[in-house]
C-alpha atoms as a PDB file:
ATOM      1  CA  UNK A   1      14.514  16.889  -6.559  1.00  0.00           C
ATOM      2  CA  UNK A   2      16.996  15.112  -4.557  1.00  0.00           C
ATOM      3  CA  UNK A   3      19.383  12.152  -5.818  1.00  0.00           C
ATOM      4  CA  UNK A   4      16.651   9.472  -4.549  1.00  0.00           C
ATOM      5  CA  UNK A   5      13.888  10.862  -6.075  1.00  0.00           C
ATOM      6  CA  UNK A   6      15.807  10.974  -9.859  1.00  0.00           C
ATOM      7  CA  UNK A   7      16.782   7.349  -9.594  1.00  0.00           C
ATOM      8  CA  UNK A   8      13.314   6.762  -8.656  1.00  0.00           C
ATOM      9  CA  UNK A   9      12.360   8.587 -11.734  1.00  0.00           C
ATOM     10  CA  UNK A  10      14.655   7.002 -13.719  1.00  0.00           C
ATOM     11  CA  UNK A  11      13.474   3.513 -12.723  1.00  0.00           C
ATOM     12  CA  UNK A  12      10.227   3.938 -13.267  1.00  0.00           C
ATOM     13  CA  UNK A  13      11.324   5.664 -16.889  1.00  0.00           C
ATOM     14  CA  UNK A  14      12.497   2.213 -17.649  1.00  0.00           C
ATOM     15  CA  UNK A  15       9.809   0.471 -16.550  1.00  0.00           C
ATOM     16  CA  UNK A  16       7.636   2.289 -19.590  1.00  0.00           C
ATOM     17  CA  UNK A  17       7.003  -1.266 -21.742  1.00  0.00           C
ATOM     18  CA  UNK A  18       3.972  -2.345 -21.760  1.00  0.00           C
ATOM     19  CA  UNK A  19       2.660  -5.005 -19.296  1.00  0.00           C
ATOM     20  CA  UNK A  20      -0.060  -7.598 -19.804  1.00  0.00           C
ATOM     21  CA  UNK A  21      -3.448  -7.001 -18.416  1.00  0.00           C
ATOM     22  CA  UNK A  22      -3.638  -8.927 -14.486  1.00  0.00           C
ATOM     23  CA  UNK A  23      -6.565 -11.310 -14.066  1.00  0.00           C
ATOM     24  CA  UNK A  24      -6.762 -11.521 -10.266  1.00  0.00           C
ATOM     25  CA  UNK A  25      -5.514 -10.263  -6.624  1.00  0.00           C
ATOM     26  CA  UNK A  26      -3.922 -10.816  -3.497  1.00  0.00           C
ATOM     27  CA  UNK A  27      -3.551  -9.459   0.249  1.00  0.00           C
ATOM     28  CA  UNK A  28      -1.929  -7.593   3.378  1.00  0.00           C
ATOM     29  CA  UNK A  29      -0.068  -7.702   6.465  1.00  0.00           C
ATOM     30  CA  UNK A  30       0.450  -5.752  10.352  1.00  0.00           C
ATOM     31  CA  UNK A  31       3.456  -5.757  12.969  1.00  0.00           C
ATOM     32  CA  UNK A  32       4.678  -7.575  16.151  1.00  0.00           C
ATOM     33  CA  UNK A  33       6.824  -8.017  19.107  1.00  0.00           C
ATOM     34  CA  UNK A  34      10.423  -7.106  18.365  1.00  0.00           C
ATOM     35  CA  UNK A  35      10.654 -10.976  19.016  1.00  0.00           C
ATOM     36  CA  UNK A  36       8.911 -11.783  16.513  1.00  0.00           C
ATOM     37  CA  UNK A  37       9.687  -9.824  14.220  1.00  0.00           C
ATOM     38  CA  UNK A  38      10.378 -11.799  10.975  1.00  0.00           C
ATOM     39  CA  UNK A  39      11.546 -10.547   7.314  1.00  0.00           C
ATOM     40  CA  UNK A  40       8.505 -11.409   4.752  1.00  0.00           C
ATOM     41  CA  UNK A  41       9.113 -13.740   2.433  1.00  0.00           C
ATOM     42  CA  UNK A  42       8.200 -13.730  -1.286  1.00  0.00           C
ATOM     43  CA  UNK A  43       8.413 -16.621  -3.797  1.00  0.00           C
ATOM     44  CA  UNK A  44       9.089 -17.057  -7.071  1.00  0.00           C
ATOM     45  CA  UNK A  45       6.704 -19.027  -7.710  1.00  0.00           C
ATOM     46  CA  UNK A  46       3.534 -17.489 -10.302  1.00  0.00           C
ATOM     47  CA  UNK A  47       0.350 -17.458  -8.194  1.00  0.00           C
ATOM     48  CA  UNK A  48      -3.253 -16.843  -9.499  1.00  0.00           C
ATOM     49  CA  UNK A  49      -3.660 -12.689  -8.091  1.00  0.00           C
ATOM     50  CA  UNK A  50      -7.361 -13.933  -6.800  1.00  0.00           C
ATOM     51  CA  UNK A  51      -5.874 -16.802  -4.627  1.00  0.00           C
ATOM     52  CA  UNK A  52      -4.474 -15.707  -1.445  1.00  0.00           C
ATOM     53  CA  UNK A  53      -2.035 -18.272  -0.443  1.00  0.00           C
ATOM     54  CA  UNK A  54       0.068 -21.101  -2.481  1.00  0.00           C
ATOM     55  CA  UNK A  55       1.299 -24.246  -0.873  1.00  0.00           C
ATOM     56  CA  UNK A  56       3.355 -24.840  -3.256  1.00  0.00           C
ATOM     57  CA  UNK A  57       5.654 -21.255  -2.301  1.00  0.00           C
ATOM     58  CA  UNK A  58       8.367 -22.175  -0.652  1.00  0.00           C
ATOM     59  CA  UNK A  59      11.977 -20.506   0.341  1.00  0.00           C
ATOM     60  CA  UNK A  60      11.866 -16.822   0.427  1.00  0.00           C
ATOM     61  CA  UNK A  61      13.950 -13.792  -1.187  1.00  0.00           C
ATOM     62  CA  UNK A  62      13.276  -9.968  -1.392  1.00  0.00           C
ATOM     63  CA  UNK A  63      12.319  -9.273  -5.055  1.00  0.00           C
ATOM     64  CA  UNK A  64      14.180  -6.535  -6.986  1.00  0.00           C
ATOM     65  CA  UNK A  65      12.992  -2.978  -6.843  1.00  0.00           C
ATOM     66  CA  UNK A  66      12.133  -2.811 -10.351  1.00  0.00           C
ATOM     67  CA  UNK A  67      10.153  -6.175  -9.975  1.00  0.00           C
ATOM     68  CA  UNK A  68       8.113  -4.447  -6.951  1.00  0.00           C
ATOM     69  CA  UNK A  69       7.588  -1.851  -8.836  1.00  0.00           C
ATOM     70  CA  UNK A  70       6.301  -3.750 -12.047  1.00  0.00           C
ATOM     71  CA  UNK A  71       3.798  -5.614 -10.090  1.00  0.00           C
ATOM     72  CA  UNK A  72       2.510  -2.423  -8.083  1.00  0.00           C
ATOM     73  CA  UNK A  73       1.872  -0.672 -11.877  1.00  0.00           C
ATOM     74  CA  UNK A  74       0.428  -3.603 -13.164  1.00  0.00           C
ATOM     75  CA  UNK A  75      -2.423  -3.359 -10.272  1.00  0.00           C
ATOM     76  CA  UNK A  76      -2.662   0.158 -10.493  1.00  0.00           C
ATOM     77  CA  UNK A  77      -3.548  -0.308 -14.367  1.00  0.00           C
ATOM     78  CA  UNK A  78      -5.827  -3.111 -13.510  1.00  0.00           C
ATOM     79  CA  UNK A  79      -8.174  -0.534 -10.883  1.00  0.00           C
ATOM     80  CA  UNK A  80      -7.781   1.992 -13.297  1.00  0.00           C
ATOM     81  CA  UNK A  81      -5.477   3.885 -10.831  1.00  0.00           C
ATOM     82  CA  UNK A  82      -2.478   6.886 -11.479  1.00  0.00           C
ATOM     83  CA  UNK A  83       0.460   4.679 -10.960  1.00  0.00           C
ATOM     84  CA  UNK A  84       2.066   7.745  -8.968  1.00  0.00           C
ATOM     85  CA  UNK A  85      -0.514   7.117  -6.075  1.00  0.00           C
ATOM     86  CA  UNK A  86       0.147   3.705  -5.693  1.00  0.00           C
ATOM     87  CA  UNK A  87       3.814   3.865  -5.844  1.00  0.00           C
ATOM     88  CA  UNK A  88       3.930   7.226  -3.596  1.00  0.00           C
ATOM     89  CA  UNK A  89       1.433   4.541  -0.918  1.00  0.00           C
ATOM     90  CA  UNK A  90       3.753   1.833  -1.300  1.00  0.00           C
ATOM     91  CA  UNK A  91       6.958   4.726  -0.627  1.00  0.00           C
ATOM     92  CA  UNK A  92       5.530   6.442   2.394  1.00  0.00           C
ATOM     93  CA  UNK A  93       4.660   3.077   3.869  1.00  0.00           C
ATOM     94  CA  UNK A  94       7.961   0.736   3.381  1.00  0.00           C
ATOM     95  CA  UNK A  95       9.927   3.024   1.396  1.00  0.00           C
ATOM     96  CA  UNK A  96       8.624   0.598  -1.717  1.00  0.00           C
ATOM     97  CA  UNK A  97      10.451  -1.803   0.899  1.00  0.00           C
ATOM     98  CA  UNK A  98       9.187  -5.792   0.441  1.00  0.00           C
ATOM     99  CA  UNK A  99      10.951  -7.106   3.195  1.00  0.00           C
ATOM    100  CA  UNK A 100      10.229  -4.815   5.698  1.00  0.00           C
ATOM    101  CA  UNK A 101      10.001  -6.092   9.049  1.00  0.00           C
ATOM    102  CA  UNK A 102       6.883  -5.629  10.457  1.00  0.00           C
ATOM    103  CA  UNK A 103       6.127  -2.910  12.816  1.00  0.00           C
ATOM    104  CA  UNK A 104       4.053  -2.580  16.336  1.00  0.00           C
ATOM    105  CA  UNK A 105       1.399   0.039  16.991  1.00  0.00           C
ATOM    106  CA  UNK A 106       1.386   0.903  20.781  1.00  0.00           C
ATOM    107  CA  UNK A 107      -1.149   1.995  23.377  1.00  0.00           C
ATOM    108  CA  UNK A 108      -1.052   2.348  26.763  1.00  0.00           C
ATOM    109  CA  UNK A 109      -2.573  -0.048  29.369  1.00  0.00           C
ATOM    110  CA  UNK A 110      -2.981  -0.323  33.172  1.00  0.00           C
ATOM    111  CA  UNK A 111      -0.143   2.411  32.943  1.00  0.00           C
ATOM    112  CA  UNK A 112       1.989   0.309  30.608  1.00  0.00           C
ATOM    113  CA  UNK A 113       3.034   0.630  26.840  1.00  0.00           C
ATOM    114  CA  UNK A 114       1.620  -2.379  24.818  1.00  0.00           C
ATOM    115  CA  UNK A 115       1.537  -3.853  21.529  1.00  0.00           C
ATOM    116  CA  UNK A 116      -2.106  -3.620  20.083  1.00  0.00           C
ATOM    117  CA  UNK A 117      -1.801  -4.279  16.376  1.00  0.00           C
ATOM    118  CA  UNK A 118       0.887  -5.037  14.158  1.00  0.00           C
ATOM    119  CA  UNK A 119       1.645  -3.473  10.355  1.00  0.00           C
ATOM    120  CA  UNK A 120       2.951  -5.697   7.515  1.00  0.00           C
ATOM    121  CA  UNK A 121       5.207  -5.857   4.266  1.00  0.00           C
ATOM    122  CA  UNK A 122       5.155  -3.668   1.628  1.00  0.00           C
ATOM    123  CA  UNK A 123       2.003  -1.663   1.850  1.00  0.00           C
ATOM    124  CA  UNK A 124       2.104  -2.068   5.635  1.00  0.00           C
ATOM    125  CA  UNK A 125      -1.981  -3.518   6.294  1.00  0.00           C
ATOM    126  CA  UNK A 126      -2.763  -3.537   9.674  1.00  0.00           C
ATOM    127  CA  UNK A 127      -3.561  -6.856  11.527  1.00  0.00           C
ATOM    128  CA  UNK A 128      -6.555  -5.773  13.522  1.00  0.00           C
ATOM    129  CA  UNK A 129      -8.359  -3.281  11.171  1.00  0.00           C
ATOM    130  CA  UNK A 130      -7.667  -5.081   7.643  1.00  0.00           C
ATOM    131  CA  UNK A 131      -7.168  -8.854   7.850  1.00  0.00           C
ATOM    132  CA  UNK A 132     -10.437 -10.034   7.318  1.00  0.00           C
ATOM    133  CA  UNK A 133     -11.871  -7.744   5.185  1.00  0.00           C
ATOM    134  CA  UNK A 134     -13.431  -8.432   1.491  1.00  0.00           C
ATOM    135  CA  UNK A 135     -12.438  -6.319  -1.133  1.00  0.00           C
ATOM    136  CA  UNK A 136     -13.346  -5.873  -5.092  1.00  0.00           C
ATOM    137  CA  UNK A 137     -10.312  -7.620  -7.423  1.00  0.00           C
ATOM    138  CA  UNK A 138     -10.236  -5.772 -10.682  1.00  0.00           C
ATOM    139  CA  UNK A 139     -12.793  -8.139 -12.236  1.00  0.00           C
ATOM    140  CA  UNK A 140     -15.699  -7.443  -9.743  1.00  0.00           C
ATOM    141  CA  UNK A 141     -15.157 -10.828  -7.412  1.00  0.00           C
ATOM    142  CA  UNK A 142     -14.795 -10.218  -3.746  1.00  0.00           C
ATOM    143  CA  UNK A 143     -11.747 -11.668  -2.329  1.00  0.00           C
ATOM    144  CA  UNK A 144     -10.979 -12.005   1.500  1.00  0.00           C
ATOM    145  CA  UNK A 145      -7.480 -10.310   3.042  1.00  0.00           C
ATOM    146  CA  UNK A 146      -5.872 -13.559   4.675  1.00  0.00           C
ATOM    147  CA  UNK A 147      -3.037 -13.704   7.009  1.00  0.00           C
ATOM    148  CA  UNK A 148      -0.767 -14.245   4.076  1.00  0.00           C
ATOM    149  CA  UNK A 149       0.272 -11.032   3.710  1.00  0.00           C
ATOM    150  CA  UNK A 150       2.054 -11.367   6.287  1.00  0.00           C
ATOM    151  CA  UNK A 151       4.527 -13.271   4.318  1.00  0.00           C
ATOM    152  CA  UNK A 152       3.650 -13.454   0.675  1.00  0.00           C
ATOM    153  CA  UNK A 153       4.531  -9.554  -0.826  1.00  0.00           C
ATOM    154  CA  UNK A 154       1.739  -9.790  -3.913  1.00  0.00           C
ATOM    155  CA  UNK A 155      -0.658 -10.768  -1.754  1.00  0.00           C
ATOM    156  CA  UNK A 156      -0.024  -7.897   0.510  1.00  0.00           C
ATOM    157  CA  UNK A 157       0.426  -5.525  -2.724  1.00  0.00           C
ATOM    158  CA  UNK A 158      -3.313  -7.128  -4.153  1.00  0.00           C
ATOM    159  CA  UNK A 159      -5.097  -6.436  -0.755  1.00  0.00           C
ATOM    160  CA  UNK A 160      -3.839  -2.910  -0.407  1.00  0.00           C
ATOM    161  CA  UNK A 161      -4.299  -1.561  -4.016  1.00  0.00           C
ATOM    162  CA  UNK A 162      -7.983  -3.168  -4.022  1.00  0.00           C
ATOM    163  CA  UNK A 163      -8.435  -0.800  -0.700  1.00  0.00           C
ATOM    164  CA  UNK A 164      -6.804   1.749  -2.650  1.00  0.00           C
ATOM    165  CA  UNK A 165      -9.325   1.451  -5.549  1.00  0.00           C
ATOM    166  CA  UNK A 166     -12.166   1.366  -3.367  1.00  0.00           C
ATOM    167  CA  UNK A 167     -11.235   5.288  -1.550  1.00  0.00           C
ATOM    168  CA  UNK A 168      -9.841   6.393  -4.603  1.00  0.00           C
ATOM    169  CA  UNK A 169     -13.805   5.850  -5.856  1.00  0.00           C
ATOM    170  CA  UNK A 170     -15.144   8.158  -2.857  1.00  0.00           C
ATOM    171  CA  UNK A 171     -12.695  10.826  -3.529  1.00  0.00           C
ATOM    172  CA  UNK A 172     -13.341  10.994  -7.112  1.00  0.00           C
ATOM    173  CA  UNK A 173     -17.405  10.785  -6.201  1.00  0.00           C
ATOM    174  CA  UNK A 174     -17.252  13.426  -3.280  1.00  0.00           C
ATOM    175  CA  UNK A 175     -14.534  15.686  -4.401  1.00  0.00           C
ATOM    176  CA  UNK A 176     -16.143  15.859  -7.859  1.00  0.00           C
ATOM    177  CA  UNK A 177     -14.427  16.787 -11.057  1.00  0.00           C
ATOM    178  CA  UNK A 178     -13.022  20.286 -10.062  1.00  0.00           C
ATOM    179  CA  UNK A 179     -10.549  18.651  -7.667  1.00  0.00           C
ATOM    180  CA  UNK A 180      -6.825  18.167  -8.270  1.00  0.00           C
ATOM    181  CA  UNK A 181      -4.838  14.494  -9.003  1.00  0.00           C
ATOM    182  CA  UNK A 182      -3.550  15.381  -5.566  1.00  0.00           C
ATOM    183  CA  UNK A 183      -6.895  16.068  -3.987  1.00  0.00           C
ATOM    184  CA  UNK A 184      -7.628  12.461  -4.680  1.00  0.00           C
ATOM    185  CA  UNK A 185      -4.531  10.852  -3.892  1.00  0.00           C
ATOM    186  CA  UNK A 186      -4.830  12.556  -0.315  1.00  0.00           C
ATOM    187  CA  UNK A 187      -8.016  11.653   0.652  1.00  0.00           C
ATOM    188  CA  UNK A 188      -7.275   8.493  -0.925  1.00  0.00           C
ATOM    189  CA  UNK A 189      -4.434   7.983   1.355  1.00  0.00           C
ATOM    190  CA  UNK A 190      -6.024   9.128   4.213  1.00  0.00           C
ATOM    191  CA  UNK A 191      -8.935   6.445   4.332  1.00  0.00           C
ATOM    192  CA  UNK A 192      -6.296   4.272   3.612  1.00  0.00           C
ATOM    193  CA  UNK A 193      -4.283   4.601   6.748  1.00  0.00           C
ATOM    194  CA  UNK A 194      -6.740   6.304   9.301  1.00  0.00           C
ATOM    195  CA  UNK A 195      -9.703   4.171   8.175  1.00  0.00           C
ATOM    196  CA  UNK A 196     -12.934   5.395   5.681  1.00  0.00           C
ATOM    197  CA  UNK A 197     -13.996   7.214   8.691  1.00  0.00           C
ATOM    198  CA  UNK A 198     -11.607  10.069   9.274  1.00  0.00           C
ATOM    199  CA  UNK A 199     -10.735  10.043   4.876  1.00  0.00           C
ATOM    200  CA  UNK A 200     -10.673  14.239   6.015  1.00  0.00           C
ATOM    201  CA  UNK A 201      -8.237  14.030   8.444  1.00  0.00           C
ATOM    202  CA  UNK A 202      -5.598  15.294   5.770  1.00  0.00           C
ATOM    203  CA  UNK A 203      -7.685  18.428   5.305  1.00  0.00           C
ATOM    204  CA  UNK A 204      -6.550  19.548   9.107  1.00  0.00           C
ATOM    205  CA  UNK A 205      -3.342  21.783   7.727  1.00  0.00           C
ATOM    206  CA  UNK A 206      -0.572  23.248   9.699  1.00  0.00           C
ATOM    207  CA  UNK A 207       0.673  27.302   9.125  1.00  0.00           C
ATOM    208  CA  UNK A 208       2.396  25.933   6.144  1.00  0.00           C
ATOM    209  CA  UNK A 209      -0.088  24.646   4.542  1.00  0.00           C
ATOM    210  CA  UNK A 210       0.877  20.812   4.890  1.00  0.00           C
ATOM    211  CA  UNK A 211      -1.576  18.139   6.582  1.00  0.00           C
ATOM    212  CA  UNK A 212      -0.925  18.250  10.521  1.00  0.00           C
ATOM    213  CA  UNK A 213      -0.919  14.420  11.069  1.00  0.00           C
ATOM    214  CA  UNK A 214       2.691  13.281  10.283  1.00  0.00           C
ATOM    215  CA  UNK A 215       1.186  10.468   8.089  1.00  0.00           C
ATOM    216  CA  UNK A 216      -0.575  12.104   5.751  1.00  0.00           C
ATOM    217  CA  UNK A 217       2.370  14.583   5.578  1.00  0.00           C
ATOM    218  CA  UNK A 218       4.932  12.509   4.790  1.00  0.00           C
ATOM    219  CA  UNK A 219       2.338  10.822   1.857  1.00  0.00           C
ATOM    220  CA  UNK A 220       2.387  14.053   0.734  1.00  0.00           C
ATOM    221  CA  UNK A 221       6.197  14.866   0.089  1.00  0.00           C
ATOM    222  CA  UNK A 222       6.603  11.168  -0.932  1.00  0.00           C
ATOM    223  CA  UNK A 223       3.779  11.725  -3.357  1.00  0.00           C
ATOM    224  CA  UNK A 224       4.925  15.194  -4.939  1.00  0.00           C
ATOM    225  CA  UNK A 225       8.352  13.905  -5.201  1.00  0.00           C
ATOM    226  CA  UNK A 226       7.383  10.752  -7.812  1.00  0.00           C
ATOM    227  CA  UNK A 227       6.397  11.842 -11.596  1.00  0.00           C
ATOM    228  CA  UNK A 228       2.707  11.876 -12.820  1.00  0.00           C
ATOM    229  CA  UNK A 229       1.890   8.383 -14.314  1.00  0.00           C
END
């Protein structure tokens, strides 16, 4: 294990106390235009984790990596999730980064390279495929995925681990009880980034044995590299 991955380890060592039980949820973000491109903000402010934006936030600063990775254990616990696949999502995403910039996904057009969707914050949610949607919180209400996670990190963190909770469901239905912690996380994290749709896609392997699509392989290294929660 590398010198990032034990001060990882060690962080989330002291990050063992126990935390209080969350009540409600937030939502996501997607990427833009190098013009446009704008660090997230994140207040200080405590917000209700059903509600998906606050008026009352205002000014913005990137919250400490322990305090990212509080809140992201916090959810986990609340969906009943292993910690180490929400914090090996949030790692392959943004690097457990909050105030990542947000980042363009191209395709080509009339011969030209264009922006068609954008990726934001922490748990990078697509603008196109997953603003909108209605997700589960942890208490059964359906909440809708607003354009605040563009800016508001919890939100973004809410709307991604409900997703989470949601595939992690299939895998554990489909896969059954024979299948491995990192069964689940994979498929998991496949219908997470590829869509419900193509939750398999992982399963296509190279002559090593790793999944072929570079997403789902670099999930994979990020996820074997954090310790089982």
């Amino acid at each position: 294990m590398g010198h990032l991955s034990k001060s990882l380890a060690s962080l989330i060592e002291g990050l063992r106390e126990p935390h209080g039980r969350m009540q409600t949820l937030e939502n996501r973000p997607g990427p833009g235009d190098r013009g446009e491109l704008q660090t997230l903000e994140s207040h200080g402010g405590r917000q209700s984790p059903h509600s998906t934006s606050n008026p009352e936030q205002h000014g913005s600063h990137e919250p400490a990596h322990g305090e990212v990775l509080n809140y992201l254990g916090r959810l986990a616990d609340d969906y009943h999730l292993p910690r180490k696949l929400v914090y090996a999502v949030a790692d392959a995403e943004s690097s457990v980064n909050a105030g990542i910039l947000p980042q363009p996904n191209y395709q080509t057009k009339h011969g030209k390279r264009v922006v068609k969707s954008w990726d934001y914050g922490l748990m990078q949610l697509n603008s196109k495929s997953r603003i909108g949607e209605t997700h589960k919180g942890p208490d059964g209400q359906r909440f809708k995925i607003t354009e605040d996670v563009k800016r508001d990190w919890k939100a973004n963190a809410r709307g991604a681990v409900a997703i989470l909770a949601e595939e992690y469901g299939v895998a554990e239905m489909e896969q059954g009880p024979g299948a491995t912690a990192e069964d689940r996380a994979q498929q998991t994290y496949s219908a997470y980034t590829h869509g419900h749709r193509k939750r398999d896609l992982y399963l296509k392997a190279r002559r090593d044995g790793l999944p072929s699509t570079g997403k789902d392989r670099n999930f994979l290294l990020k996820y074997r590299q954090w310790p089982d929660r």
